[in-house]
C-alpha atoms as a PDB file:
ATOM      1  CA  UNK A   1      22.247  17.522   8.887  1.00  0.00           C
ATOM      2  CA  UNK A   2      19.329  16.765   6.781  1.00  0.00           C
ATOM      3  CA  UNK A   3      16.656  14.039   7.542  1.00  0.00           C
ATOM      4  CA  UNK A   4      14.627  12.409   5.460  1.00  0.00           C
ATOM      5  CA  UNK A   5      11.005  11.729   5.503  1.00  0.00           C
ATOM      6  CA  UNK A   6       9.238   8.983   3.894  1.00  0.00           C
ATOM      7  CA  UNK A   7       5.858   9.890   2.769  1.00  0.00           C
ATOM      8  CA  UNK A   8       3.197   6.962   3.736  1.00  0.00           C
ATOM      9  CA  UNK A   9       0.806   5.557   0.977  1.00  0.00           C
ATOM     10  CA  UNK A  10      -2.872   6.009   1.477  1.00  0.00           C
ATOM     11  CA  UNK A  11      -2.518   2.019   1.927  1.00  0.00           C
ATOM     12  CA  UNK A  12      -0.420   2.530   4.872  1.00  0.00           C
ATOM     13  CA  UNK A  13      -1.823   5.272   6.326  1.00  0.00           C
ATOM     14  CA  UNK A  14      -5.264   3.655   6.344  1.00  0.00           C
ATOM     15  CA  UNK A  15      -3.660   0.702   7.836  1.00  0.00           C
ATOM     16  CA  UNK A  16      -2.075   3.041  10.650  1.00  0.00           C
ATOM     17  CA  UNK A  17      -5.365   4.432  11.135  1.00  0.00           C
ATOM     18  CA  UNK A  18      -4.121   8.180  10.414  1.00  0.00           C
ATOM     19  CA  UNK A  19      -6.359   8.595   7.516  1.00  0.00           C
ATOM     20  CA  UNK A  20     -10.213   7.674   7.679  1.00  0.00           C
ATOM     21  CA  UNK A  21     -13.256   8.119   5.596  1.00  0.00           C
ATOM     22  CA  UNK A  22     -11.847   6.959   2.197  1.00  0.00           C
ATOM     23  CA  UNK A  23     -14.155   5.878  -0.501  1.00  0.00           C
ATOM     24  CA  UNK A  24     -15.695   2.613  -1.676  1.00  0.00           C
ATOM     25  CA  UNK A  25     -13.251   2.005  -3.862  1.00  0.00           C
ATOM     26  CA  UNK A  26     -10.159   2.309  -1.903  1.00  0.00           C
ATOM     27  CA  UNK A  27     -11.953   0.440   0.794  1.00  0.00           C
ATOM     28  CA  UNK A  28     -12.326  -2.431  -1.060  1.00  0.00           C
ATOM     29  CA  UNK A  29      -9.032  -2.263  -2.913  1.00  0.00           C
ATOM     30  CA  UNK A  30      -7.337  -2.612   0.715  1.00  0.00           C
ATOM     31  CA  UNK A  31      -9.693  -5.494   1.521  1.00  0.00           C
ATOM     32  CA  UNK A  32      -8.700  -7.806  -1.388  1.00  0.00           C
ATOM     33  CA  UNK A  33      -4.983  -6.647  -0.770  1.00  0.00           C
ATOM     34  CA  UNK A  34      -5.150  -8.570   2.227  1.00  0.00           C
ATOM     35  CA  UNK A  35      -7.631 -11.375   1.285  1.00  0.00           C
ATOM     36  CA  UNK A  36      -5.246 -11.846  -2.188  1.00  0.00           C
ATOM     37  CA  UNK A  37      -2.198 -14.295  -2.015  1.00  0.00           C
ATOM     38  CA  UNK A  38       1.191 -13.065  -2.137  1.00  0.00           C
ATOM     39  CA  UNK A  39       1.638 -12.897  -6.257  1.00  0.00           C
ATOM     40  CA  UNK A  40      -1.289 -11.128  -6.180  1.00  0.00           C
ATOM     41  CA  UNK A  41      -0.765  -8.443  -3.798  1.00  0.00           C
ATOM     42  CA  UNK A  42       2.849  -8.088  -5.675  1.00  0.00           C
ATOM     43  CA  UNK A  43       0.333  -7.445  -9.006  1.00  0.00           C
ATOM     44  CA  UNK A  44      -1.784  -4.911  -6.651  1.00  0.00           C
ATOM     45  CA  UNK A  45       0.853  -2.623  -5.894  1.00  0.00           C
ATOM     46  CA  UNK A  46       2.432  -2.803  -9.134  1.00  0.00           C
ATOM     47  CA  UNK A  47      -1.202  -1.812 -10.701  1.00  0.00           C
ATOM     48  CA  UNK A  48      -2.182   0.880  -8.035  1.00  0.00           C
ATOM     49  CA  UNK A  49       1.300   2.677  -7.049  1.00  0.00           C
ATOM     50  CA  UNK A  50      -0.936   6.151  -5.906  1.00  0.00           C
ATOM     51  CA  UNK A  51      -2.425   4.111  -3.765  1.00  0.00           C
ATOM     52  CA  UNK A  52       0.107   1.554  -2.843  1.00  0.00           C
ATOM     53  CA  UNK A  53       3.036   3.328  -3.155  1.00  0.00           C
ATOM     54  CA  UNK A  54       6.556   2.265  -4.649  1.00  0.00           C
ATOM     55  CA  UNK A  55       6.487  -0.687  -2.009  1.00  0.00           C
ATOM     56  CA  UNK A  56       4.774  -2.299   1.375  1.00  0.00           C
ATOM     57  CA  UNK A  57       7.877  -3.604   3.182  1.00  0.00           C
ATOM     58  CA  UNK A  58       5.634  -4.512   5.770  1.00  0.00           C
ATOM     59  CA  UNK A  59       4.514  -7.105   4.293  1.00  0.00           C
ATOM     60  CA  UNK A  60       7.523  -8.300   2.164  1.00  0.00           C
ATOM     61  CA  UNK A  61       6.669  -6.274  -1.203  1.00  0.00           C
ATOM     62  CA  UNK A  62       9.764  -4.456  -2.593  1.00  0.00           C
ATOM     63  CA  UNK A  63      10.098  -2.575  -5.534  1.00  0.00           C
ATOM     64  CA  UNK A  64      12.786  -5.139  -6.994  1.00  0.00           C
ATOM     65  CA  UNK A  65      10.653  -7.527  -6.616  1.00  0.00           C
ATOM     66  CA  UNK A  66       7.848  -6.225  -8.786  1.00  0.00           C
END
């Protein structure tokens, strides 16, 4: 039987808290994720998918959607 793992973006796993010391710059690109409105945090991950990944289903954002 074969499982599959889902890799976690660097969003995600700076949100978990399993990856620290990241740079200015993906610092503050997590901070206006969650100050932006929805349509803009759809335009975020669609604009950054190394850093966002393909989706954030936590908070709604799904790759049909973009």
């Amino acid at each position: 039987m074969k499982t599959e793992t889902k890799r976690e973006s660097v969003f995600m796993q700076m949100r978990n808290g399993t990856r620290t010391g990241e740079g200015s710059f993906n610092m503050a690109l997590a901070e206006l994720f969650y100050k932006a409105d929805n349509g803009n945090k759809r335009k975020l991950v669609k604009a950054f998918p190394n850093f966002f990944g393909d989706e954030v289903p936590e908070f709604e954002i799904y790759n049909d959607q973009l």
